[in-house]
Protein backbone atom coordinates (compact mmCIF):
# COMPACT_ATOMS: atom_id res chain seq x y z
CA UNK A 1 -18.11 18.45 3.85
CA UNK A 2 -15.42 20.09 6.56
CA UNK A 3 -15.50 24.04 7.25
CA UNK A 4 -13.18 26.49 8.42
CA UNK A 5 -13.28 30.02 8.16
CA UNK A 6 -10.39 30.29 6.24
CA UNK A 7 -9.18 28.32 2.88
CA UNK A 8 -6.21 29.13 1.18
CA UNK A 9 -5.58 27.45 -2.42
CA UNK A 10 -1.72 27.14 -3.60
CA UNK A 11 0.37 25.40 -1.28
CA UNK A 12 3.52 27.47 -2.96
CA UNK A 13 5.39 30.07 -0.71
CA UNK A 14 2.81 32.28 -0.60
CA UNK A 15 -0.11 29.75 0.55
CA UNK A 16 2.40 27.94 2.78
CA UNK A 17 3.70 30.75 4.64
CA UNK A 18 -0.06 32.43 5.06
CA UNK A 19 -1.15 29.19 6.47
CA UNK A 20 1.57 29.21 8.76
CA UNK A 21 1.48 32.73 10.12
CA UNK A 22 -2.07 31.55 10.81
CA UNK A 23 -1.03 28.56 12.78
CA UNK A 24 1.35 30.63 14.89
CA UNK A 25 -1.71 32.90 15.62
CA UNK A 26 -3.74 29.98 16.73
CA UNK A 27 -6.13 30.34 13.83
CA UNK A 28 -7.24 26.80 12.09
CA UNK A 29 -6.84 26.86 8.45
CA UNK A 30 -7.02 24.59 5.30
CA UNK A 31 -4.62 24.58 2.37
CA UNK A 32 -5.21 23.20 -0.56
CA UNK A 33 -2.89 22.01 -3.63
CA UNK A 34 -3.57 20.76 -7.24
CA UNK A 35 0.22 18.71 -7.14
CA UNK A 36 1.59 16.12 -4.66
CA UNK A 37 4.58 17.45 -2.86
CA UNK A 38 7.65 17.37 -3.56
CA UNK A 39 7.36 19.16 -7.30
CA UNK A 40 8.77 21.16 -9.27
CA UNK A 41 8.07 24.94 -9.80
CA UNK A 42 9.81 26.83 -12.36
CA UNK A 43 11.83 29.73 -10.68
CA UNK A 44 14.86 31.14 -10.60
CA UNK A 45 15.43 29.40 -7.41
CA UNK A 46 16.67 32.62 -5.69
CA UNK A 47 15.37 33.14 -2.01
CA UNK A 48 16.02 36.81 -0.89
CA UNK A 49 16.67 38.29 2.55
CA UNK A 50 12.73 38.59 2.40
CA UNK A 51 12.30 35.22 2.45
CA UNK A 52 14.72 34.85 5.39
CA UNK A 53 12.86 37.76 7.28
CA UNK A 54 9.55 36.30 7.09
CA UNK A 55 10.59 32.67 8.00
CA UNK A 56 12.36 33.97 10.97
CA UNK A 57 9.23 34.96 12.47
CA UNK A 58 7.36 32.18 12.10
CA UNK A 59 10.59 29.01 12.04
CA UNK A 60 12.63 29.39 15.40
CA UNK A 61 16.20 30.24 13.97
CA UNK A 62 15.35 29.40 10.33
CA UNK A 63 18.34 31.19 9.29
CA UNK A 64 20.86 28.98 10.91
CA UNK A 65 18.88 25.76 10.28
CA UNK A 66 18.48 26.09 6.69
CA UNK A 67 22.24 27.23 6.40
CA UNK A 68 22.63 23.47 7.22
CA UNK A 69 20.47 22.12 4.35
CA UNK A 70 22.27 20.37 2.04
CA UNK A 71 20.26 21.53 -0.85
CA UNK A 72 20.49 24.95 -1.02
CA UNK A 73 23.81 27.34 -1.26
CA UNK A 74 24.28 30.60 0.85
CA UNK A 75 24.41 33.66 -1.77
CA UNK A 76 25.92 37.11 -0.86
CA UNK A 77 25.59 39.28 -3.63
CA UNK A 78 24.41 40.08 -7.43
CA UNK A 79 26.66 40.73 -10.58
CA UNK A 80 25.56 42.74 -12.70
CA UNK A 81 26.99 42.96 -16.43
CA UNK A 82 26.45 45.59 -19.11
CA UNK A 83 25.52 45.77 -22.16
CA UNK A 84 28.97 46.71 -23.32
CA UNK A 85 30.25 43.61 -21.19
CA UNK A 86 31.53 45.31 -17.72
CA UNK A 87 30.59 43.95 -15.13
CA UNK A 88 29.95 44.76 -11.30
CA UNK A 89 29.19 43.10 -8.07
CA UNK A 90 27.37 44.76 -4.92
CA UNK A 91 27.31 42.28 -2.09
CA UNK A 92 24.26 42.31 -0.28
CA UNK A 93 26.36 43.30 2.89
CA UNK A 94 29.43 45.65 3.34
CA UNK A 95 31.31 42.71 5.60
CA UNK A 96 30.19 39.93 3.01
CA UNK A 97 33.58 37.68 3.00
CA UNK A 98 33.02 37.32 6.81
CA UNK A 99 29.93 36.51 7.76
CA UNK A 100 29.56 33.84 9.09
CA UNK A 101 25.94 33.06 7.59
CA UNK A 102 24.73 34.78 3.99
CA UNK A 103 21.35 37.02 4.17
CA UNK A 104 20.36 35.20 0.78
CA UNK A 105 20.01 32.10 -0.13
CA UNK A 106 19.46 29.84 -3.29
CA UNK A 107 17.78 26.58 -3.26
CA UNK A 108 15.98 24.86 -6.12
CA UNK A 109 11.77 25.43 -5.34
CA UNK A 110 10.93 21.59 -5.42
CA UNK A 111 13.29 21.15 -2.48
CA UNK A 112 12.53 24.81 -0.74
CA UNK A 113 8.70 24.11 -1.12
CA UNK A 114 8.94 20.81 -0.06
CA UNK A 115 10.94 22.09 2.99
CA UNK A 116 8.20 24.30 3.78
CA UNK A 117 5.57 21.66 3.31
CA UNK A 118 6.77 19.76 5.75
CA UNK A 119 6.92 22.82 8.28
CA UNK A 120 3.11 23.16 7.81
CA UNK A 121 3.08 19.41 8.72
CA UNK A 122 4.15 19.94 12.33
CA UNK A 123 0.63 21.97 12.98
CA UNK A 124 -2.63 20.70 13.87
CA UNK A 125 -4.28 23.88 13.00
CA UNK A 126 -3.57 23.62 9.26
CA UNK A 127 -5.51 20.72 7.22
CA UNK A 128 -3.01 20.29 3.75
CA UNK A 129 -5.16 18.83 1.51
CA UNK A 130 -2.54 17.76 -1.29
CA UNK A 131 -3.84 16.42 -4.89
CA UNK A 132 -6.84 18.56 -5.25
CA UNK A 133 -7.49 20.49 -7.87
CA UNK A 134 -10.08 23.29 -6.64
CA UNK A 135 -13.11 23.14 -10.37
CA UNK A 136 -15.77 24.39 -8.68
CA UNK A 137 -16.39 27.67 -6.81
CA UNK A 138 -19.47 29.48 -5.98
CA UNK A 139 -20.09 32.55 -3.80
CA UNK A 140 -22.97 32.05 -1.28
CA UNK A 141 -24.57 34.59 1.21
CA UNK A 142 -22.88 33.21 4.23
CA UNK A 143 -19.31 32.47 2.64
CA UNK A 144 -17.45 30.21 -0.23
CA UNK A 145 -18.61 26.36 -1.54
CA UNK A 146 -15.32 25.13 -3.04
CA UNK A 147 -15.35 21.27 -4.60
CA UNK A 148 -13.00 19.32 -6.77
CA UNK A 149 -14.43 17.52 -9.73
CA UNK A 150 -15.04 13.98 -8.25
CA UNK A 151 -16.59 16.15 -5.08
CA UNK A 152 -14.11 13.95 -2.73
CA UNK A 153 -13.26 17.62 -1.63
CA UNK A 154 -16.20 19.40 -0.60
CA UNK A 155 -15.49 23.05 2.07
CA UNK A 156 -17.36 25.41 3.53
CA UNK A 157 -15.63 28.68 3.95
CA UNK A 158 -15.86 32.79 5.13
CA UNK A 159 -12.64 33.57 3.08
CA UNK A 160 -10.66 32.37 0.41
CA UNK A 161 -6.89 33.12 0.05
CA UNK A 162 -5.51 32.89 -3.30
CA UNK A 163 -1.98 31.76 -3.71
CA UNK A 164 -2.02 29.14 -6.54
CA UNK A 165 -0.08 31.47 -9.10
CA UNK A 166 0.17 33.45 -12.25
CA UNK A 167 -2.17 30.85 -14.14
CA UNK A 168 -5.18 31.59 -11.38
CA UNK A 169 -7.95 31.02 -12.62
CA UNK A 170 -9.85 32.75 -9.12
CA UNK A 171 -7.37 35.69 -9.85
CA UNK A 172 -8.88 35.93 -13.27
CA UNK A 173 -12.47 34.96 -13.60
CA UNK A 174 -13.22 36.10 -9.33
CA UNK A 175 -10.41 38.58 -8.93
CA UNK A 176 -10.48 40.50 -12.20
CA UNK A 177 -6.79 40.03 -12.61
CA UNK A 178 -6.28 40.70 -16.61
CA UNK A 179 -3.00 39.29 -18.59
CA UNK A 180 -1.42 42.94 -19.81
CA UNK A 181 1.69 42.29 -21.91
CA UNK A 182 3.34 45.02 -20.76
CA UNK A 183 3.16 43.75 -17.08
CA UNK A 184 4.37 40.34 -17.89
CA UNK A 185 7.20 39.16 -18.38
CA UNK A 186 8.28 35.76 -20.15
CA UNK A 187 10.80 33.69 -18.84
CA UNK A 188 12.77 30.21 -19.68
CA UNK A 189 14.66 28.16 -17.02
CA UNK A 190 17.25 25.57 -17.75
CA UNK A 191 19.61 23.44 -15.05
CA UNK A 192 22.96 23.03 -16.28
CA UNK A 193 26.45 21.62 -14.93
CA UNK A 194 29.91 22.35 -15.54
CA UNK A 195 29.33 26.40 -15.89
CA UNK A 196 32.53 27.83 -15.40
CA UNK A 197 33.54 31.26 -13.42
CA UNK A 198 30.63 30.68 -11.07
CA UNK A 199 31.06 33.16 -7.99
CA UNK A 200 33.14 30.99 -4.51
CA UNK A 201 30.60 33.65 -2.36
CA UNK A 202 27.14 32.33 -5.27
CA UNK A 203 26.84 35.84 -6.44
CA UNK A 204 23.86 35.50 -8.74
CA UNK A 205 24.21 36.98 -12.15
CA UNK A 206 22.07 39.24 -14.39
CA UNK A 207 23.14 39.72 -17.55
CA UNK A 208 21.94 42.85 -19.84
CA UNK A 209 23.57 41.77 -23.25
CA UNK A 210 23.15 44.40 -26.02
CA UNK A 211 21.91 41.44 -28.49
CA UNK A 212 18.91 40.53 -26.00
CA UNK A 213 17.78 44.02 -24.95
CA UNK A 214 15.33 44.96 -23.55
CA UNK A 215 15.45 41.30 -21.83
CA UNK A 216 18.21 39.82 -19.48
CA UNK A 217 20.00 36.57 -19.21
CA UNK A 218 20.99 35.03 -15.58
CA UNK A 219 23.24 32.12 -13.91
CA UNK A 220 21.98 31.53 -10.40
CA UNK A 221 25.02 28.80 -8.66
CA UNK A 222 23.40 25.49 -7.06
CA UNK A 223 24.57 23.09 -5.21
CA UNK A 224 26.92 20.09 -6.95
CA UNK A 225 28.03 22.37 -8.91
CA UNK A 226 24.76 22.98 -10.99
CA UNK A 227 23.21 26.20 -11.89
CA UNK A 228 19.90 27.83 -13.04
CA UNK A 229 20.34 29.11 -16.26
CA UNK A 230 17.97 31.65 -18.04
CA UNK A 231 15.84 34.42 -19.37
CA UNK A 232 13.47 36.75 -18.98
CA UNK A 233 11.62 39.10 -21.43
CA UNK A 234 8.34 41.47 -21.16
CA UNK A 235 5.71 39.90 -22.71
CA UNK A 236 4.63 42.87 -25.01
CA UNK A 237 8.40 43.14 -26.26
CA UNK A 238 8.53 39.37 -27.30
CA UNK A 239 4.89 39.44 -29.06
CA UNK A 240 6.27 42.68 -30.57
CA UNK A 241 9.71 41.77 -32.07
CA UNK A 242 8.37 37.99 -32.88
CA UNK A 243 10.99 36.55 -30.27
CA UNK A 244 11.69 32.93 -29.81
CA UNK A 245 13.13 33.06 -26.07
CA UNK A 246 14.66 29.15 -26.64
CA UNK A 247 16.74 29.84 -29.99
CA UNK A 248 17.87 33.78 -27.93
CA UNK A 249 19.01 31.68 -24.90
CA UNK A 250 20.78 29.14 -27.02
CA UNK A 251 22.53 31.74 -29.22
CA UNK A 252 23.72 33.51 -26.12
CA UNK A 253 25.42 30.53 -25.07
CA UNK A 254 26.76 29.74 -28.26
CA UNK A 255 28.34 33.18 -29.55
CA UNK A 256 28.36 35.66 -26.51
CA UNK A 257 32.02 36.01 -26.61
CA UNK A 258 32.23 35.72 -22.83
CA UNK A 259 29.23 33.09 -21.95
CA UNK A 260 30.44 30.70 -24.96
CA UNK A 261 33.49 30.23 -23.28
CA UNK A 262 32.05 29.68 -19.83
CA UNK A 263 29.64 27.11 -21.18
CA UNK A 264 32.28 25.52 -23.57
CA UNK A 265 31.93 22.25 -21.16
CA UNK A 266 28.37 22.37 -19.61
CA UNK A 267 25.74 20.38 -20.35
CA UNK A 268 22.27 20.82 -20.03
CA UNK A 269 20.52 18.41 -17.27
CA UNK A 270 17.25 18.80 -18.10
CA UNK A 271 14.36 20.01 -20.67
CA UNK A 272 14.17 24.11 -20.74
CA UNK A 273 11.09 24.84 -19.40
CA UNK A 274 9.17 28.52 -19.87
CA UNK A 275 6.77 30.11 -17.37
CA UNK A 276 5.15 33.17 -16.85
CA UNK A 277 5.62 36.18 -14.78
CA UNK A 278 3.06 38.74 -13.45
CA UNK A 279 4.87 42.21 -12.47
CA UNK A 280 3.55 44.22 -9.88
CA UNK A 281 4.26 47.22 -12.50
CA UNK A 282 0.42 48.36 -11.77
CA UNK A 283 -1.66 48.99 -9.19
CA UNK A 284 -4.46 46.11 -8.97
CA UNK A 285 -7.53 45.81 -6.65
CA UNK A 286 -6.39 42.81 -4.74
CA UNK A 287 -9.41 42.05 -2.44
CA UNK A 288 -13.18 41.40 -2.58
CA UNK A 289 -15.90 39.86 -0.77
CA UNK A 290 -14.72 37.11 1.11
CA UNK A 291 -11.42 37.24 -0.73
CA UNK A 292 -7.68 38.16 -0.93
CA UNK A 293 -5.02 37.67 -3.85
CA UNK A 294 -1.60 37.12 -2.82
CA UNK A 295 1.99 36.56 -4.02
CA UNK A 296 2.03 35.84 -8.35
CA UNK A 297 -1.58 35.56 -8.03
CA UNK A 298 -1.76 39.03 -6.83
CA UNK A 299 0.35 39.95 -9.31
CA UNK A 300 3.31 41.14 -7.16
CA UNK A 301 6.17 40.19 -8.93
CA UNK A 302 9.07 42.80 -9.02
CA UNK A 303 9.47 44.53 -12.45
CA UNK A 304 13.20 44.62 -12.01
CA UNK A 305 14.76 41.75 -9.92
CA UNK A 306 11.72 39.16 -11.05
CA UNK A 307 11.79 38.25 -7.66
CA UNK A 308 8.60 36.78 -6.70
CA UNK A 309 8.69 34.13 -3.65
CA UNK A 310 9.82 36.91 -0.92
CA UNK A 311 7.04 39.61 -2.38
CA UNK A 312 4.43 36.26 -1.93
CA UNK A 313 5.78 35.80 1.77
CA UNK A 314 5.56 39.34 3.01
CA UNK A 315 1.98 39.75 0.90
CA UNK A 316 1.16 36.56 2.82
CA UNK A 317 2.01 37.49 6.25
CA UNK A 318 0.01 40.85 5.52
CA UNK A 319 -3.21 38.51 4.48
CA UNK A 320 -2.84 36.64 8.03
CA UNK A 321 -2.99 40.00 9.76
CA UNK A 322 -6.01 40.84 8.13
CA UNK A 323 -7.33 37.23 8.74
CA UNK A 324 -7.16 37.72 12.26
CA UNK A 325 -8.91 41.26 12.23
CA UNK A 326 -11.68 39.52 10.00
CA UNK A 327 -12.44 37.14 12.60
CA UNK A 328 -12.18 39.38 15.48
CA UNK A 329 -14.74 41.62 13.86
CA UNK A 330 -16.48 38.78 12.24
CA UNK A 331 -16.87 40.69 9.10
CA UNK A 332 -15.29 39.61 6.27
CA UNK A 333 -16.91 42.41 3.35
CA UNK A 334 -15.05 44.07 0.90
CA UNK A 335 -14.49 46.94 2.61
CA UNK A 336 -12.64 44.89 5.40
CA UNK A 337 -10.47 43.13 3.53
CA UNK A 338 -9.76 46.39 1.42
CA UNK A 339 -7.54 46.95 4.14
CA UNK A 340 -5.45 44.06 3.04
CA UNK A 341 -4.99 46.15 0.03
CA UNK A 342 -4.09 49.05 1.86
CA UNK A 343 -1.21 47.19 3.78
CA UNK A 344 0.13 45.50 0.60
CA UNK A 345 1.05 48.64 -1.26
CA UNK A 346 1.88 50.92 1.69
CA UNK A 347 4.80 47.94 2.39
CA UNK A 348 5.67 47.02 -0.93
CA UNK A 349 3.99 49.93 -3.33
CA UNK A 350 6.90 52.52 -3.39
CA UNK A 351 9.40 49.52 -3.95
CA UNK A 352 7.22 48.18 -7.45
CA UNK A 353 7.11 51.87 -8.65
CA UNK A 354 10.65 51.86 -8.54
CA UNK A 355 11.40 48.85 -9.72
CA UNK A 356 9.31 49.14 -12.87
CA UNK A 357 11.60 52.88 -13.50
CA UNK A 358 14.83 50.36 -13.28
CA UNK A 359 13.36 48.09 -15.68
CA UNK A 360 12.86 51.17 -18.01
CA UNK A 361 16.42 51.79 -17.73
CA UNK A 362 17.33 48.96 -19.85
CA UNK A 363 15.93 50.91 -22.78
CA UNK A 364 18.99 52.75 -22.54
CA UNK A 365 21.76 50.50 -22.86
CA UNK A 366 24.25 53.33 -22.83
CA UNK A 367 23.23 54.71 -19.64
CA UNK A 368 23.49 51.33 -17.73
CA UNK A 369 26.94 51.41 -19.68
CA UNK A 370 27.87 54.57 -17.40
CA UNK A 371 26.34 53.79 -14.52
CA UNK A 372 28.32 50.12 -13.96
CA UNK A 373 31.71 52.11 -15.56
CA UNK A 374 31.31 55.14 -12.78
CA UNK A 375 30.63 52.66 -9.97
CA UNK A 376 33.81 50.73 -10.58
CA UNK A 377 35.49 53.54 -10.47
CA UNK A 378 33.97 55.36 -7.44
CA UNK A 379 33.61 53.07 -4.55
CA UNK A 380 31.12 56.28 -3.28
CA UNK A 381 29.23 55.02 -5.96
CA UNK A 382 29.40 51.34 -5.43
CA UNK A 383 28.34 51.45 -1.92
CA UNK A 384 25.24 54.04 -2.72
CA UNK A 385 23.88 51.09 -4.95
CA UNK A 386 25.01 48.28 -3.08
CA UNK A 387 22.36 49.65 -0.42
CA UNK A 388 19.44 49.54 -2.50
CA UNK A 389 18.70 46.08 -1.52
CA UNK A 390 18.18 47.86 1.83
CA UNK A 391 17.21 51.06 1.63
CA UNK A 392 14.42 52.11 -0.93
CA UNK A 393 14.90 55.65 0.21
CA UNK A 394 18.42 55.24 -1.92
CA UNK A 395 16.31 53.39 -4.70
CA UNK A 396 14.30 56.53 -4.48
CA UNK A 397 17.07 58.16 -6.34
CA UNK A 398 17.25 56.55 -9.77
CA UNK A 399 14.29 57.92 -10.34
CA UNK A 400 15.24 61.59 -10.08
CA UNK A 401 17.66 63.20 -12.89
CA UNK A 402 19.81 64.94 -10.31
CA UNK A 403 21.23 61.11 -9.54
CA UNK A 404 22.21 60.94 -12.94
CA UNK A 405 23.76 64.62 -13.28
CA UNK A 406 25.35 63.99 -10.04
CA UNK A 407 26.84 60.53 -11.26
CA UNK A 408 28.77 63.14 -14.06
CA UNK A 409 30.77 64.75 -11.86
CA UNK A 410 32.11 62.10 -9.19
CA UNK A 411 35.58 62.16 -9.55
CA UNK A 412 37.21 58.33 -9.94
């Protein structure tokens, strides 16, 4: 049997990055993963200027190094298009054409996790137990008894961090984390070559086509010349209109009058795989006694963007914090940790409101139509929601009619 007082199960972004804000802290650790790294994860493979924040703290000059990785491509900025086909970009930054080094990044996850696997192999205070699927858990008086089934894995633990996913089973049988179709979103992911009209700066693209409303279809760019192709649907709107998401993808490409023609020579590199998405649309209790949720098994995916590995970072650097003040106190109750809880929403609770009002926006194709038409037009306009990946004060503003009433009377 080995001990620690903490164990965190998921090895993802969320469990990696925990275990390694822990490390830096001088706090001993084990992490524990069902798979053998490198594998796959099914993603968008988009890594946000969250991502690069957190890593920054913890990986001297991260954003320079991994600018050098050959696997991953430095992104600068979304495209949006329409439903009636118009189309927009907003860089992330004002000066995007000359920096020097992108704030985003996009990287496939079996190469980005396996990049940050091998960070967490460089510290002695993390134990990475790879291979070991976590079937047995039991809550005792003074902490956690966690096994596999052939018991080769036996710990003693104070606190358990869970960052193994959307399919958690701690989230949902110890947690109390429910599926709710309409926070959840379904999503397919396919890798492709030979896509035309990809972005020379990777803009990522989101797609709002009238014919797969209220969902969205994206390109992501990848190295080679590859890209992540897919889409993404709330889960109560595909149970409700009987949706197959595979036969909706593979009509877009064939008769969108735009994609068809950018996908007239691409060929599809592997099987299109569908996954699972928990938005952080509602408030959940994400703490317990001798416990903490983070990242998709938190359910902190944003409602809008789907962006999930930078919300699993931040959540996780948040859980290390409270780690630390668990330790320190030696208590590690529910109402400790409910502090964790606190923390998560104060930093990222304003941001999922306002996401999930976006997503609601899509209900109203012909208002999206307006807003993309006035901001190509008005470059007042433009820059206001180019800094919404910045400024959630500005997000703050889609929320309020006056935004909308003001957006009438901008001159072009």
């Amino acid at each position: 049997m080995i001990s620690s007082k903490v164990c965190i199960i998921g090895a993802g972004p969320g469990g990696a990055t925990a275990a390694l804000f822990l490390a830096k802290m001088g706090i001993e650790c084990i992490l524990v993963d069902k798979a053998k790294f490198p594998r796959d994860k099914i993603c968008g493979d988009a890594l946000s200027g969250k991502v690069v924040e957190s890593l920054n703290k913890i990986i001297s000059d991260f954003t320079h190094e991994f600018s050098t990785e050959k696997f991953q491509l430095p992104c600068h900025g979304v495209e949006f298009v329409a439903p009636n086909l118009q189309s927009i970009k907003l860089p992330f930054k004002k000066d995007f054409e000359t920096q020097k080094i992108a704030p985003g990044f996009i990287s496939r996850r079996i190469d980005f996790d396996n990049y940050l696997i091998n960070e967490v192999k460089k510290y002695s205070q993390i134990k990475l137990f790879e291979e070991t699927n976590i079937s047995f858990i039991e809550k005792q008086n003074d902490g956690w008894l966690l096994k596999n089934e052939d018991e080769t894995f036996v710990c003693k633990t104070n606190l358990v961090i869970a960052a193994n996913g959307a399919h958690s089973q701690f989230s949902k049988k110890i947690g109390g984390i429910e599926l709710e179709h309409q926070h959840y979103c379904a999503g397919l992911r396919a890798y492709y070559k030979n896509v035309d009209g990809l972005d020379k700066f990777n803009f990522i693209e989101l797609h709002f086509l009238k014919e797969f409303l209220p969902g969205y279809f994206w390109i992501f760019p990848l190295p080679n010349g590859a890209a992540n192709v897919g889409v993404g649907m709330r889960s109560d709107f595909v149970s409700k209109k009987k949706i197959n998401l595979k036969n909706e993808m593979l009509q877009i490409i064939a008769t969108n009058p735009i994609l068809k023609e950018r996908f007239k020579n691409a060929e599809l590199m592997d099987d299109i795989k569908g996954y699972g998405l928990p938005l952080g649309s509602k408030k959940r209790k994400l703490s317990g006694d001798g416990f903490m949720l983070i990242g998709d098994a938190a359910s902190l995916i944003d409602p809008f963007t789907g962006e999930g590995v930078g919300n699993a970072m931040w959540s996780a650097e948040l859980a290390a914090l409270q780690v630390k003040n668990c330790i320190e106190k030696n208590n590690f109750s529910a109402n400790e940790l409910s502090n964790y809880d606190k923390a998560v929403y104060k930093k990222l609770g304003d941001e999922l409101q306002l996401s999930y009002r976006m997503q609601q926006l899509v209900n109203f194709p012909w208002l999206f139509n307006f807003i993309v038409r006035k901001a190509n037009s008005n470059k007042l306009i433009r820059d206001t929601l180019m800094c919404m990946f910045d400024d959630v004060s500005i997000r703050e503003q889609l929320k309020k009619p006056s935004f909308y009433f003001r957006l009438l009377f901008k001159g072009n």
